[in-house]
C-alpha atoms as a PDB file:
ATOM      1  CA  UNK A   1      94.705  90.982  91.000  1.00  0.00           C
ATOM      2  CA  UNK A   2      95.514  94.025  93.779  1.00  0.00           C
ATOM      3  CA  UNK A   3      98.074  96.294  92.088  1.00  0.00           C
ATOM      4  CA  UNK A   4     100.347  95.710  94.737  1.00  0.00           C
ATOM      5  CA  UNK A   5     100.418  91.881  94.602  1.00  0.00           C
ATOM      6  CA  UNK A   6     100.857  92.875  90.828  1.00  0.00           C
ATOM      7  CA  UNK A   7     103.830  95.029  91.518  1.00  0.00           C
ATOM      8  CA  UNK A   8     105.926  92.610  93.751  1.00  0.00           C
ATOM      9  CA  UNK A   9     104.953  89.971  91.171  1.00  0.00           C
ATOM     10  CA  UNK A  10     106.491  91.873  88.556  1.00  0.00           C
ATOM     11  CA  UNK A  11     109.220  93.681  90.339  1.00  0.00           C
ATOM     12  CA  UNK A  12     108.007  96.954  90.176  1.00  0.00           C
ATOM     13  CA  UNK A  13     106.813  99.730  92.764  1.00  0.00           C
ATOM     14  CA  UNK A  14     102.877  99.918  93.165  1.00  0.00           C
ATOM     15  CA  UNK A  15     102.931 103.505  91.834  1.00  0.00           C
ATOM     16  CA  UNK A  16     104.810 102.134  88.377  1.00  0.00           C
ATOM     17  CA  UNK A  17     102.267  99.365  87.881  1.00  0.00           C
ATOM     18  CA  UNK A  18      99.495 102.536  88.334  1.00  0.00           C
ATOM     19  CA  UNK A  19     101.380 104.318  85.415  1.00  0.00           C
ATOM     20  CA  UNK A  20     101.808 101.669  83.274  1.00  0.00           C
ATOM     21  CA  UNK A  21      97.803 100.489  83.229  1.00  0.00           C
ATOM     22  CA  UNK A  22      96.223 103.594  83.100  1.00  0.00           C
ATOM     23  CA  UNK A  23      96.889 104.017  79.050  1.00  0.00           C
ATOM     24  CA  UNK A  24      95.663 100.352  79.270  1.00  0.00           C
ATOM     25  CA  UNK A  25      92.544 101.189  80.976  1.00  0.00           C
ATOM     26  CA  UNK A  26      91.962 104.736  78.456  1.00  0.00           C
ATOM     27  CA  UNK A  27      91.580 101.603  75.390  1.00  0.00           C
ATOM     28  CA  UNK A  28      89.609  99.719  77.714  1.00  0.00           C
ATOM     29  CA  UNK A  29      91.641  96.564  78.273  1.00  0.00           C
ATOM     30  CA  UNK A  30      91.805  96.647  81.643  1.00  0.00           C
ATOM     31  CA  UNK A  31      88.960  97.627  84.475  1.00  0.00           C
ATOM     32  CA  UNK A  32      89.016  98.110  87.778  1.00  0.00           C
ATOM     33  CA  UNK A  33      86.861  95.779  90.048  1.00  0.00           C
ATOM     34  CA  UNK A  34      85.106  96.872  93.443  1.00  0.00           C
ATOM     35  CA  UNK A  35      86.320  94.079  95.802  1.00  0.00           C
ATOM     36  CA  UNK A  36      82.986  93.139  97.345  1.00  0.00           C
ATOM     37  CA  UNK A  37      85.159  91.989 100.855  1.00  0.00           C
ATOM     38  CA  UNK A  38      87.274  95.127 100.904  1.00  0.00           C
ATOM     39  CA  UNK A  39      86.006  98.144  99.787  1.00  0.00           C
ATOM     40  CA  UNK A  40      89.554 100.079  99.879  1.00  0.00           C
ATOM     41  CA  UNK A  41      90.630  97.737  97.698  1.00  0.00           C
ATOM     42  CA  UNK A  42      90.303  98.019  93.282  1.00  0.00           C
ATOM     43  CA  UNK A  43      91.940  94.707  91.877  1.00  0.00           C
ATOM     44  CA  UNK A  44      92.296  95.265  88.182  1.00  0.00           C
ATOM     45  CA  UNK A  45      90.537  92.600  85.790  1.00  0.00           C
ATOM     46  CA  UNK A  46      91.004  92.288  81.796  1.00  0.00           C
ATOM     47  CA  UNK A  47      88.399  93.082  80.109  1.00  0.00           C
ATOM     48  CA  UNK A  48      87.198  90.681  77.488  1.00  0.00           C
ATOM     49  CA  UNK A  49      89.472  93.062  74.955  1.00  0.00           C
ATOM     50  CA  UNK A  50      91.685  92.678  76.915  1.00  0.00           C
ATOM     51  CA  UNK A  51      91.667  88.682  76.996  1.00  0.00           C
ATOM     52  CA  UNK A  52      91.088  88.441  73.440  1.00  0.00           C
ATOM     53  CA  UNK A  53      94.543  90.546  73.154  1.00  0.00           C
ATOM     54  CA  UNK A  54      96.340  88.764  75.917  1.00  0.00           C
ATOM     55  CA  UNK A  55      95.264  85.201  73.828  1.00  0.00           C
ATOM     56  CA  UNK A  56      96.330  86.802  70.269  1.00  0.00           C
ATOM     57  CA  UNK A  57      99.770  87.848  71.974  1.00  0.00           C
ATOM     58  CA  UNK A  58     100.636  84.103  73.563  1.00  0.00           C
ATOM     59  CA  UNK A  59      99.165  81.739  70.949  1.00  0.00           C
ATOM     60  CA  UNK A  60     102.126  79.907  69.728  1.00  0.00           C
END
């Protein structure tokens, strides 16, 4: 997802969002993703750490 379509999803500005995934990109939970159809543009993936934390966090 582009960081700004992140940040009006959340409510946030696209600077906060930047802030608050770069610790989660330092432990390697998030990555950032050339977009092969825009090359100014980064959209930010989970990595599969960061899926395996994402499904430990919502199982029910």
């Amino acid at each position: 997802m582009r960081r700004s379509d992140l940040a009006h999803e959340l409510g946030m500005t696209p600077s906060g969002v930047t802030r608050a995934l770069v610790p989660l990109e330092r432990v390697g939970l998030v990555s950032r993703e050339p977009d092969p159809r825009d090359a100014r543009v980064e959209p930010t993936v989970f990595t599969p750490a960061g899926e395996r934390r994402l499904a430990e966090a919502t199982r029910r």
